[in-house]
PDB file of N, CA and C in Angstrom:
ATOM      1  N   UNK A   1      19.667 -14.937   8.041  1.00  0.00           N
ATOM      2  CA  UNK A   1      19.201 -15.160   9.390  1.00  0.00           C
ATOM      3  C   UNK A   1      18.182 -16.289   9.408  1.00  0.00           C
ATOM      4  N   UNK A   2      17.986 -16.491  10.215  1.00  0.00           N
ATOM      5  CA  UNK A   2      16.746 -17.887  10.473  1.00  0.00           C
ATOM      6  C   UNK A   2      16.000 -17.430  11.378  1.00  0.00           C
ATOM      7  N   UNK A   3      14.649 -18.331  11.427  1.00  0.00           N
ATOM      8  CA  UNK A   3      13.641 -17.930  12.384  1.00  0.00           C
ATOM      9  C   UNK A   3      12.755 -19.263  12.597  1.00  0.00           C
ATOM     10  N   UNK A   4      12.973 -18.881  14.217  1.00  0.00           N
ATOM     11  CA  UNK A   4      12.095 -20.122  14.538  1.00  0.00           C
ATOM     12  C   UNK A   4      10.835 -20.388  15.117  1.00  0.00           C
ATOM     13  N   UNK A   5      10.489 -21.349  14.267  1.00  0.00           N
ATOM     14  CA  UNK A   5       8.904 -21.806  13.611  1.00  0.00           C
ATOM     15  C   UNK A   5       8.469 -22.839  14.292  1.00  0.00           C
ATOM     16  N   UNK A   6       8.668 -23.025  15.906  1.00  0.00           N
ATOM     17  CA  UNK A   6       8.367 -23.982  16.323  1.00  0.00           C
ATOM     18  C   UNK A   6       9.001 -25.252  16.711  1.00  0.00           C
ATOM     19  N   UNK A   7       8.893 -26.124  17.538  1.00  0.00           N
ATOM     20  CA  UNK A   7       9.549 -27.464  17.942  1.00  0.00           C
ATOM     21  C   UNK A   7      11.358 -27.290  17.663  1.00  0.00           C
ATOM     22  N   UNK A   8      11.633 -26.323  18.212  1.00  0.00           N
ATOM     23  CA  UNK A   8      12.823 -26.751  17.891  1.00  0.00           C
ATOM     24  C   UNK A   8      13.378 -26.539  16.254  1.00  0.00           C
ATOM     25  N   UNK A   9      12.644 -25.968  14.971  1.00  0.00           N
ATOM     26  CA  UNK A   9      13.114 -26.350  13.656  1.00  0.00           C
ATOM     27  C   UNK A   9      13.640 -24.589  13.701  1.00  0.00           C
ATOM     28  N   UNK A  10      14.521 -24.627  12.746  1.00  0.00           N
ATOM     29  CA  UNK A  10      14.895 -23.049  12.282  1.00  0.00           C
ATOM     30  C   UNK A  10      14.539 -22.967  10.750  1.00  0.00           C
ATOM     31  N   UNK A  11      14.467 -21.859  10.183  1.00  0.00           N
ATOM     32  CA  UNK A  11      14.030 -21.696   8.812  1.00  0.00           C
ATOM     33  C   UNK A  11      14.451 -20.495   8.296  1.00  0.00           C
ATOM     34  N   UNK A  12      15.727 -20.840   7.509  1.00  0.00           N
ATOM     35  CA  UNK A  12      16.114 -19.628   6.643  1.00  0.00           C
ATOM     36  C   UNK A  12      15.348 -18.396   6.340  1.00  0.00           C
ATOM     37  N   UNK A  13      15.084 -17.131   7.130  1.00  0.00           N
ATOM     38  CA  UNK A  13      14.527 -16.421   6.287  1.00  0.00           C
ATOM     39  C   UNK A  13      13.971 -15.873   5.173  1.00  0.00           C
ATOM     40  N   UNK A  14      15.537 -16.086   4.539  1.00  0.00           N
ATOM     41  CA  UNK A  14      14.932 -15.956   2.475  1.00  0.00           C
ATOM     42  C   UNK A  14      14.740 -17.141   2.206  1.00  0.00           C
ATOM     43  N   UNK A  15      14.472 -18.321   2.766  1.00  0.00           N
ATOM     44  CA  UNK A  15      13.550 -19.488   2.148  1.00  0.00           C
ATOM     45  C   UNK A  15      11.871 -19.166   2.145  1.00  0.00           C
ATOM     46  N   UNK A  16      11.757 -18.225   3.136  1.00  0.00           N
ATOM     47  CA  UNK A  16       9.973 -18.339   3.305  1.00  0.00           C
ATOM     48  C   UNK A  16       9.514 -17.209   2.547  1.00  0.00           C
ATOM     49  N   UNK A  17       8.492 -18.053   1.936  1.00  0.00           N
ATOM     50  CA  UNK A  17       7.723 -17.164   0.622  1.00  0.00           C
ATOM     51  C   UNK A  17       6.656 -16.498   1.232  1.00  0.00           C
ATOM     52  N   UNK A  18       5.629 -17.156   2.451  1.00  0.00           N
ATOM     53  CA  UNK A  18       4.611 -16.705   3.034  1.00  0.00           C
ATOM     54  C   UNK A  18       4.175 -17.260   4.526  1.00  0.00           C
ATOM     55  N   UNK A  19       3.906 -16.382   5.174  1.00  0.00           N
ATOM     56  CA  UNK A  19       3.259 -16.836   6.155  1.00  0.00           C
ATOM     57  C   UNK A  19       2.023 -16.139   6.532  1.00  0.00           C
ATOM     58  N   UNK A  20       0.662 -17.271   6.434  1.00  0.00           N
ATOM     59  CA  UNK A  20      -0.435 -17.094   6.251  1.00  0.00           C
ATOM     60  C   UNK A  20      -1.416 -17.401   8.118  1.00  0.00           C
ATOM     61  N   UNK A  21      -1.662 -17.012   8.296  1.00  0.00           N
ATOM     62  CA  UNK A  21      -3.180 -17.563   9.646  1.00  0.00           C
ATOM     63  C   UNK A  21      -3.733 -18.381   9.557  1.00  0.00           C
ATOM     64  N   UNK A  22      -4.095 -18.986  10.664  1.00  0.00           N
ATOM     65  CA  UNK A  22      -4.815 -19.856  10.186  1.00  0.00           C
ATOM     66  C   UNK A  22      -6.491 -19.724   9.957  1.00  0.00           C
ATOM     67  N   UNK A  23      -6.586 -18.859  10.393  1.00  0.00           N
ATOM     68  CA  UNK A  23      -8.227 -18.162   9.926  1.00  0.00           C
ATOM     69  C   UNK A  23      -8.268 -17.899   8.366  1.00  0.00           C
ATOM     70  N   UNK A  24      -7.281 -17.294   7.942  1.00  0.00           N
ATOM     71  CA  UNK A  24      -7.067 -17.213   6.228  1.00  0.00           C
ATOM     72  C   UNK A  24      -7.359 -18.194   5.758  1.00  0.00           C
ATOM     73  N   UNK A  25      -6.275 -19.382   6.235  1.00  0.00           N
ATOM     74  CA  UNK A  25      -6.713 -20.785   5.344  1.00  0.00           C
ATOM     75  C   UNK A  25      -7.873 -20.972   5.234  1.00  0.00           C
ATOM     76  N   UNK A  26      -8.476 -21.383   6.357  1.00  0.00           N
ATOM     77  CA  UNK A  26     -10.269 -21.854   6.462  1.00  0.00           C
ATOM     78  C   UNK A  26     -11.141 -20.888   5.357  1.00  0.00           C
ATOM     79  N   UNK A  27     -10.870 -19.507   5.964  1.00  0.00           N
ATOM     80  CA  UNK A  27     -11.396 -18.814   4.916  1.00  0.00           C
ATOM     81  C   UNK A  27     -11.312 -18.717   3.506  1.00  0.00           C
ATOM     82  N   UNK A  28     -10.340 -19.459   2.721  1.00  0.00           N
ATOM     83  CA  UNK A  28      -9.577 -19.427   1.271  1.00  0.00           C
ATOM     84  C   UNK A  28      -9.953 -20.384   0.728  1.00  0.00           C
ATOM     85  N   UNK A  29     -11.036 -20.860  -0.039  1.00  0.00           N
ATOM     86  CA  UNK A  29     -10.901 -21.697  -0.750  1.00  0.00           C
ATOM     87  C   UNK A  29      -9.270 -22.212  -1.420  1.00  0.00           C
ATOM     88  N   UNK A  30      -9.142 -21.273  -2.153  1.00  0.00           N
ATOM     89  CA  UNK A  30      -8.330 -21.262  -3.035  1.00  0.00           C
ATOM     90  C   UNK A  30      -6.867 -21.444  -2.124  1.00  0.00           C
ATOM     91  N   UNK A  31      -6.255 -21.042  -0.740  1.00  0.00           N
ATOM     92  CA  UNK A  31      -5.372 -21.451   0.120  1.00  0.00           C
ATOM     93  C   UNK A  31      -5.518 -23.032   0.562  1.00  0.00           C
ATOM     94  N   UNK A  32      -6.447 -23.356   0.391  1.00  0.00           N
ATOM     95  CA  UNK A  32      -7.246 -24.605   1.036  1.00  0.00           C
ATOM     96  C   UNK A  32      -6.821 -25.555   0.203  1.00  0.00           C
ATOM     97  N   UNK A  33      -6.970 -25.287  -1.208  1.00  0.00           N
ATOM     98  CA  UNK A  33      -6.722 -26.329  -2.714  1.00  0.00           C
ATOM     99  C   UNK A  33      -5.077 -26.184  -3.037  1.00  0.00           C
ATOM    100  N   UNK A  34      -4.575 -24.840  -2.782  1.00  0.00           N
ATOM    101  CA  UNK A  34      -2.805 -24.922  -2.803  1.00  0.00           C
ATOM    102  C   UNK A  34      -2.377 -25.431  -1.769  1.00  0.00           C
ATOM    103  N   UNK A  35      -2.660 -25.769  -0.632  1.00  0.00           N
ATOM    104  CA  UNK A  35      -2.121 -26.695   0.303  1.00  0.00           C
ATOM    105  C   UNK A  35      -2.472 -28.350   0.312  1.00  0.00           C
ATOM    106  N   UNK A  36      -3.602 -28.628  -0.277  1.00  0.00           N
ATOM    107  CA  UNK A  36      -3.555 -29.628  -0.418  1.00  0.00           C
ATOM    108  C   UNK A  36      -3.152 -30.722  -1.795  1.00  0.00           C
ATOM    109  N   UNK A  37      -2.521 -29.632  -2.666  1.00  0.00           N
ATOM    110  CA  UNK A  37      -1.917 -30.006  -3.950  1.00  0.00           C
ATOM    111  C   UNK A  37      -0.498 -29.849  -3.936  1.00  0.00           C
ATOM    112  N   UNK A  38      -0.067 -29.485  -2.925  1.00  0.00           N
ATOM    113  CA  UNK A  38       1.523 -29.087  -2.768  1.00  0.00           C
ATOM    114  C   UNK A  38       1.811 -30.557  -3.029  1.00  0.00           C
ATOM    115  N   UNK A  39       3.428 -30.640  -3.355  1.00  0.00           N
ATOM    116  CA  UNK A  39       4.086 -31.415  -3.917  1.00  0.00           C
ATOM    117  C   UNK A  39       5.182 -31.548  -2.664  1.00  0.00           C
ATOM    118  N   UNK A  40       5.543 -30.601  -2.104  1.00  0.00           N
ATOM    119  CA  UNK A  40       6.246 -30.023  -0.933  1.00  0.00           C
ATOM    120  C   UNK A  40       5.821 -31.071  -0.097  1.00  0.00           C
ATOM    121  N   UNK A  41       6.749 -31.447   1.027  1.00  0.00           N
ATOM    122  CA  UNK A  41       6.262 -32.411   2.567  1.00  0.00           C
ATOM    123  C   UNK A  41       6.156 -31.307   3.365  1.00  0.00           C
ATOM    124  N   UNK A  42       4.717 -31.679   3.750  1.00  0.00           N
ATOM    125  CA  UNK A  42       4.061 -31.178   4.803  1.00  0.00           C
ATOM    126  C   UNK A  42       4.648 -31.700   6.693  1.00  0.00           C
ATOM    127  N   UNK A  43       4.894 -30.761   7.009  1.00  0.00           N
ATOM    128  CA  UNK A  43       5.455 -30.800   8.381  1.00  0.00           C
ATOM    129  C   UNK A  43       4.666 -30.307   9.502  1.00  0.00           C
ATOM    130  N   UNK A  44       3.817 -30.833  10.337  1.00  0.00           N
ATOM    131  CA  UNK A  44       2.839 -30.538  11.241  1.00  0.00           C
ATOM    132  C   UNK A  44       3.821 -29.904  12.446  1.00  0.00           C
ATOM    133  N   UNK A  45       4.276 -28.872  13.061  1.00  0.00           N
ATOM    134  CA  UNK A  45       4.771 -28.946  14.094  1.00  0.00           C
ATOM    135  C   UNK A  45       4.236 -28.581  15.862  1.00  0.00           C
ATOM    136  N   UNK A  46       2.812 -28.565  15.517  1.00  0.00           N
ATOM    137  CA  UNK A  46       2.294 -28.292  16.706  1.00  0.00           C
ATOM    138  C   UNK A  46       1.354 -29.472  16.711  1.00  0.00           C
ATOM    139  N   UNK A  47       1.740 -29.741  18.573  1.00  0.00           N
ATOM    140  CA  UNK A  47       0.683 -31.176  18.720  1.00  0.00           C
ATOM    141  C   UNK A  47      -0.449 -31.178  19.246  1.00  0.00           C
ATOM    142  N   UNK A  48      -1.422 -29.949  19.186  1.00  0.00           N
ATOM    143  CA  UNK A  48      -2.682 -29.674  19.207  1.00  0.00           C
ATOM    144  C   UNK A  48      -3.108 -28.895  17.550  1.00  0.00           C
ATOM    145  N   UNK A  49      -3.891 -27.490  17.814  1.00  0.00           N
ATOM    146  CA  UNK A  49      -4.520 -27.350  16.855  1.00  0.00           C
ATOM    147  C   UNK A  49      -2.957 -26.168  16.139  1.00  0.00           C
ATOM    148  N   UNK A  50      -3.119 -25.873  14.773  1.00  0.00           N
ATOM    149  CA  UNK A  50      -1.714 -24.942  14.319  1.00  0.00           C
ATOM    150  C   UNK A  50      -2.156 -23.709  14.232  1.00  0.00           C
ATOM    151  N   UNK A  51      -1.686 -22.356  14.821  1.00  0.00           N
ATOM    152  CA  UNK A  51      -1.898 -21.120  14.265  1.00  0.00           C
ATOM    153  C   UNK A  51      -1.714 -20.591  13.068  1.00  0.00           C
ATOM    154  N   UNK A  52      -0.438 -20.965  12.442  1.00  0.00           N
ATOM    155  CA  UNK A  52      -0.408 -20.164  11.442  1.00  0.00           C
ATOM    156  C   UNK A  52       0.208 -21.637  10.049  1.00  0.00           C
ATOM    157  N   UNK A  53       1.010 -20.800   8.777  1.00  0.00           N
ATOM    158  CA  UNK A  53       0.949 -21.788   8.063  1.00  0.00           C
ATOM    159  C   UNK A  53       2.570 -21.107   7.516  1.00  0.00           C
ATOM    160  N   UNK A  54       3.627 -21.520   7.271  1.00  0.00           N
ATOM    161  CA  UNK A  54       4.467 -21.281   7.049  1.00  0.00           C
ATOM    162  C   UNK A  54       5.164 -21.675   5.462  1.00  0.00           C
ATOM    163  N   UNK A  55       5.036 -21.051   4.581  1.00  0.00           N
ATOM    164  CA  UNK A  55       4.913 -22.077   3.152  1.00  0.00           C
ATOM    165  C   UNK A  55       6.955 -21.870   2.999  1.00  0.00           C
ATOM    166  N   UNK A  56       7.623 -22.532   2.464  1.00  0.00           N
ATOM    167  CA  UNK A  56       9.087 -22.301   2.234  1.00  0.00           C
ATOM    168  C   UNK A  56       9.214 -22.425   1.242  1.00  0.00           C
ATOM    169  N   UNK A  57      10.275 -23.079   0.301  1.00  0.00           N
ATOM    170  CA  UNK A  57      10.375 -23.400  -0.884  1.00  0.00           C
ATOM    171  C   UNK A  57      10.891 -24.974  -1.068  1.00  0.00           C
ATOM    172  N   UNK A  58      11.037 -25.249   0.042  1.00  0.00           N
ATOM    173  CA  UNK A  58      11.268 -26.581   0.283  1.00  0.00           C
ATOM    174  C   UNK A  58       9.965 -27.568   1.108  1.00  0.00           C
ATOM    175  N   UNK A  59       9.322 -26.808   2.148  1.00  0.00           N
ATOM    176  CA  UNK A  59       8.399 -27.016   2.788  1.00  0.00           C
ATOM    177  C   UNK A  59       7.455 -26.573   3.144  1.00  0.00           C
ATOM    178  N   UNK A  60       5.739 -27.037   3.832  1.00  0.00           N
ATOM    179  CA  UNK A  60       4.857 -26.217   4.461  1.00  0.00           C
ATOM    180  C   UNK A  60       5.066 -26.577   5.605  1.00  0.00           C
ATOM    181  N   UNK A  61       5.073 -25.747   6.625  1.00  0.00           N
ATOM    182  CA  UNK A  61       4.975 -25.673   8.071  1.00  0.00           C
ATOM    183  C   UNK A  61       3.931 -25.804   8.802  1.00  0.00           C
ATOM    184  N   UNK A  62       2.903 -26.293   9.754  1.00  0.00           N
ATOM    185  CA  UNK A  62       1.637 -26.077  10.163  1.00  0.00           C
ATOM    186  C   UNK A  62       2.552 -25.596  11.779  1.00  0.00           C
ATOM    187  N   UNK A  63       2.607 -24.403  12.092  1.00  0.00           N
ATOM    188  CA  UNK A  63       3.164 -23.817  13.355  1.00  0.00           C
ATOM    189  C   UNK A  63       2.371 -23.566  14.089  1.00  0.00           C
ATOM    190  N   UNK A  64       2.577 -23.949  15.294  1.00  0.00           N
ATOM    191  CA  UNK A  64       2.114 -23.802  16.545  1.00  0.00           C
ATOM    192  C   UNK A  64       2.016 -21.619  17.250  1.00  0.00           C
ATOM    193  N   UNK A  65       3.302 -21.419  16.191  1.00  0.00           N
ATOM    194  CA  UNK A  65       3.086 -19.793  16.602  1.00  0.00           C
ATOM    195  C   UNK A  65       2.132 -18.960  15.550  1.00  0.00           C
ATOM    196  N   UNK A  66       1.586 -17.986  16.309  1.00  0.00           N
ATOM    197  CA  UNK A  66       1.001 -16.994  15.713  1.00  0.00           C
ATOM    198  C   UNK A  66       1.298 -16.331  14.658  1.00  0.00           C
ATOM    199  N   UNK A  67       0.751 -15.872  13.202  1.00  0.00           N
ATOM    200  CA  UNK A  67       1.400 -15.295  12.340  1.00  0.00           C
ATOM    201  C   UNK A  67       1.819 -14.068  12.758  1.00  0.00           C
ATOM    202  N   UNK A  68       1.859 -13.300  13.516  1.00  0.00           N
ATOM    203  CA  UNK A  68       1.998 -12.543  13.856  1.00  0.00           C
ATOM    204  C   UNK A  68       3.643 -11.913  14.839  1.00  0.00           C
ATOM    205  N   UNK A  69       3.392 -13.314  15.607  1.00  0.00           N
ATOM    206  CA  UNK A  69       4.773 -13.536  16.227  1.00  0.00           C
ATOM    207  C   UNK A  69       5.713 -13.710  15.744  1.00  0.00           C
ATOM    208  N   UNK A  70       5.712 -14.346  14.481  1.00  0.00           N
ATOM    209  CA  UNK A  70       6.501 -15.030  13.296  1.00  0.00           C
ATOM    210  C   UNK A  70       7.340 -13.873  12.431  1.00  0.00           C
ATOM    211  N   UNK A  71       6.178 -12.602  12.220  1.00  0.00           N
ATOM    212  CA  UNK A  71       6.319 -11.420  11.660  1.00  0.00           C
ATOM    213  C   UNK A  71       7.469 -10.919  12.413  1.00  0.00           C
ATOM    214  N   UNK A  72       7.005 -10.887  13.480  1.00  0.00           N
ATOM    215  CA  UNK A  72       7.758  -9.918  14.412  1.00  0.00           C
ATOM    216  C   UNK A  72       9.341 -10.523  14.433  1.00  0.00           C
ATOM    217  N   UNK A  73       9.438 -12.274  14.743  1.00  0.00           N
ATOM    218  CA  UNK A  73      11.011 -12.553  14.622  1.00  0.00           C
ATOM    219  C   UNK A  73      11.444 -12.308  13.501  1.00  0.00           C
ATOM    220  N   UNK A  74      10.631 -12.122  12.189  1.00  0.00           N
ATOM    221  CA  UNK A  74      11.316 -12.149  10.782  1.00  0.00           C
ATOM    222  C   UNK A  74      11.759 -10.420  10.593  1.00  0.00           C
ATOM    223  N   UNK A  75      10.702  -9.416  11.092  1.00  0.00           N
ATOM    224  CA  UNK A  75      11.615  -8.373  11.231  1.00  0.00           C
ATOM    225  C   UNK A  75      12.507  -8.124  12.179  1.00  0.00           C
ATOM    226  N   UNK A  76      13.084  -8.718  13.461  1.00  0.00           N
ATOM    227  CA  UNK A  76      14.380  -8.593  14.393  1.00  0.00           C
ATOM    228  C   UNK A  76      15.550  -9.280  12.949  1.00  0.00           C
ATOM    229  N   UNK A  77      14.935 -10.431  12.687  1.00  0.00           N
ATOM    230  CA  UNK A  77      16.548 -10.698  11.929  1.00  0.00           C
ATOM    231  C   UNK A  77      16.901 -10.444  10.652  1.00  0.00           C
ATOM    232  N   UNK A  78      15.986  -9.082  10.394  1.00  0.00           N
ATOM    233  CA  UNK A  78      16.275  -8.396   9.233  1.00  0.00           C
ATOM    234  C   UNK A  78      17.162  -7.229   9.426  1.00  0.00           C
ATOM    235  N   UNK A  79      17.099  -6.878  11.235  1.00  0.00           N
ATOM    236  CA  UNK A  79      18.165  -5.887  11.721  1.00  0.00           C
ATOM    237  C   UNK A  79      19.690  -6.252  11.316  1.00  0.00           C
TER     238      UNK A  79
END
């Protein structure tokens, strides 16, 4: 199933390893230093500030939706 993460992109379900808040990040050192050492292309998809952080195995996401909301489509398309 896929789930979508904003602007229009879809994202394989079993591609995504984590989806983090964006209060976590700030708070994480250590989230803070794995995002900015990724090797991965970074994909901004919200054109103000991002809620949450979407990591894949191909990509990081900076999403405009809530981690929370994100949760919620990833358990519908696990039905």
């Amino acid at each position: 199933m896929y789930i979508h993460v904003g602007e229009d992109i879809l994202v394989r379900s079993k591609d995504i390893v984590a989806i983090i808040d964006k209060q976590s990040v700030h708070s994480s050192k250590m989230i803070e230093e794995f995002l900015e050492r990724q090797k991965h292309s970074v994909i901004n998809l919200s054109k103000g500030s991002y809620k949450s952080v979407v990591i894949t195995t191909k990509e990081i996401y900076f999403s405009p939706l809530a981690s929370g909301t994100l949760k919620k489509r990833s358990a519908k398309s696990a039905i």
